[in-house]
C-alpha atoms as a PDB file:
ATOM      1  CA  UNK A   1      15.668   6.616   5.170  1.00  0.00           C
ATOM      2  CA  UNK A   2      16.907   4.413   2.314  1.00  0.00           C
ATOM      3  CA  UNK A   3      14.223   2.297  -0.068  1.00  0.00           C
ATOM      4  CA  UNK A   4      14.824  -1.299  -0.821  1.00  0.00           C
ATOM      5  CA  UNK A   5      14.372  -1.627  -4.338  1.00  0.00           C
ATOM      6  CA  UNK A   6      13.954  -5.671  -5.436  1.00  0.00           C
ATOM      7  CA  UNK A   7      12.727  -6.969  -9.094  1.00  0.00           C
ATOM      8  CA  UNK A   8      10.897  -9.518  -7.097  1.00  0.00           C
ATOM      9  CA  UNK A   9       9.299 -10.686  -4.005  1.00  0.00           C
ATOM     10  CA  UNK A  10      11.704 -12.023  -1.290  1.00  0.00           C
ATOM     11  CA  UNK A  11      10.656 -11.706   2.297  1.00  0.00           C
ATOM     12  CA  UNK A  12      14.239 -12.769   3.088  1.00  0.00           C
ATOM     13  CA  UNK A  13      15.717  -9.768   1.478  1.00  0.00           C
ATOM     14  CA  UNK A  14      13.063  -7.012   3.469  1.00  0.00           C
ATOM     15  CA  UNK A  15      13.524  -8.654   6.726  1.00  0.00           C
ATOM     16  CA  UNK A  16      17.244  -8.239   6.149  1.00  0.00           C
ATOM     17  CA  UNK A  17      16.828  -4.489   5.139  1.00  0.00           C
ATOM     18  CA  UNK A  18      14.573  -3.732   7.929  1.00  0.00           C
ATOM     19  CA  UNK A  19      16.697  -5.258  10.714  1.00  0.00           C
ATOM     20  CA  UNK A  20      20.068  -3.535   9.503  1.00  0.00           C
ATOM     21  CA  UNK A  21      18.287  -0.078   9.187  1.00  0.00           C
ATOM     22  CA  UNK A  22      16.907  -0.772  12.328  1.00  0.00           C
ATOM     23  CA  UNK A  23      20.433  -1.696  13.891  1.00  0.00           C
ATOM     24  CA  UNK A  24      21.920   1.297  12.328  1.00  0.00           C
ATOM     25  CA  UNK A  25      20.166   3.506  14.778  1.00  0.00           C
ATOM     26  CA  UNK A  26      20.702   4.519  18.148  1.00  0.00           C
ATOM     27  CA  UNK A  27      18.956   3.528  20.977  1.00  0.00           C
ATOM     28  CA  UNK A  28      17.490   7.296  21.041  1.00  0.00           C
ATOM     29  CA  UNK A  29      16.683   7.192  17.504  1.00  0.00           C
ATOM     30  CA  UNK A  30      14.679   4.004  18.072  1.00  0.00           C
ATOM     31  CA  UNK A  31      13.141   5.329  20.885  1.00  0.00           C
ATOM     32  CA  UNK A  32      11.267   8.640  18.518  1.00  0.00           C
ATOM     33  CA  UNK A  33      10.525   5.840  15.659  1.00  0.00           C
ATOM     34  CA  UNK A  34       8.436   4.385  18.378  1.00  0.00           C
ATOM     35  CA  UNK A  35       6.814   6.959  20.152  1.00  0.00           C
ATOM     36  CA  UNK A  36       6.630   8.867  16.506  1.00  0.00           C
ATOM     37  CA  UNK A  37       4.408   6.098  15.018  1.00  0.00           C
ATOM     38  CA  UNK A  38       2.534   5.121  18.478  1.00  0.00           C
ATOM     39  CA  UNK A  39       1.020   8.529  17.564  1.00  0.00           C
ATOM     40  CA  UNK A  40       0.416   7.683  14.273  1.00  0.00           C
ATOM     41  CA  UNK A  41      -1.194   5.323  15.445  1.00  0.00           C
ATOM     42  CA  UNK A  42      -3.421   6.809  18.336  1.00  0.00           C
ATOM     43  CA  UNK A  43      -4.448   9.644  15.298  1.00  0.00           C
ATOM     44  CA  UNK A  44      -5.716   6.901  13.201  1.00  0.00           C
ATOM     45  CA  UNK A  45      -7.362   5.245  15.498  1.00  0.00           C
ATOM     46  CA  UNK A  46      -9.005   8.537  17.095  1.00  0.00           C
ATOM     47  CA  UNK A  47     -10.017   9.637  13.737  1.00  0.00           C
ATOM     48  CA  UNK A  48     -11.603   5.990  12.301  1.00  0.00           C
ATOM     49  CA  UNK A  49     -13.627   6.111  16.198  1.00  0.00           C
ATOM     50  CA  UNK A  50     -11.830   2.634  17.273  1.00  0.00           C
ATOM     51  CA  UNK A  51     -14.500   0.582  15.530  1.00  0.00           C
ATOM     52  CA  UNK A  52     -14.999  -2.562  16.710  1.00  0.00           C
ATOM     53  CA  UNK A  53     -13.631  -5.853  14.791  1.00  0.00           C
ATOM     54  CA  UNK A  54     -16.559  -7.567  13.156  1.00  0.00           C
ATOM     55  CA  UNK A  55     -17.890 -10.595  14.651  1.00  0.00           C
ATOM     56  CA  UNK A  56     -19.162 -13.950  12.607  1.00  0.00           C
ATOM     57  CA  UNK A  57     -22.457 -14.859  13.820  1.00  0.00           C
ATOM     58  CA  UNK A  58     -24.368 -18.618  13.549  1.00  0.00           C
ATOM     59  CA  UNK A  59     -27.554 -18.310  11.052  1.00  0.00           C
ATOM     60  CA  UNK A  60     -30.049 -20.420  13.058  1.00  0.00           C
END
């Protein structure tokens, strides 16, 4: 996978990188990049127990 290396911030420039990596695959590639981190993310969440997202609540 190549690294984008920039001296400075630029949004522009990392969307560009990430769509033409992401172009540069195949449809099958895409495919296990997907289900490869929809694990990733099912382990994370399995091992953090799925907290719930805090809630604000009114001081009365």
């Amino acid at each position: 996978m190549p690294i984008l290396k920039l001296r400075q911030d630029d949004e522009r420039a990392e969307a560009e990188f990430e769509l033409d990596y992401l172009t540069s695959l195949t449809t099958r590639e895409r495919f296990e990049l997907m289900l490869r981190k929809s694990r990733e993310m099912a382990l994370l969440l399995r091992r953090h127990e799925r907290r719930r997202t805090t809630q604000v609540t009114k001081r009365t």
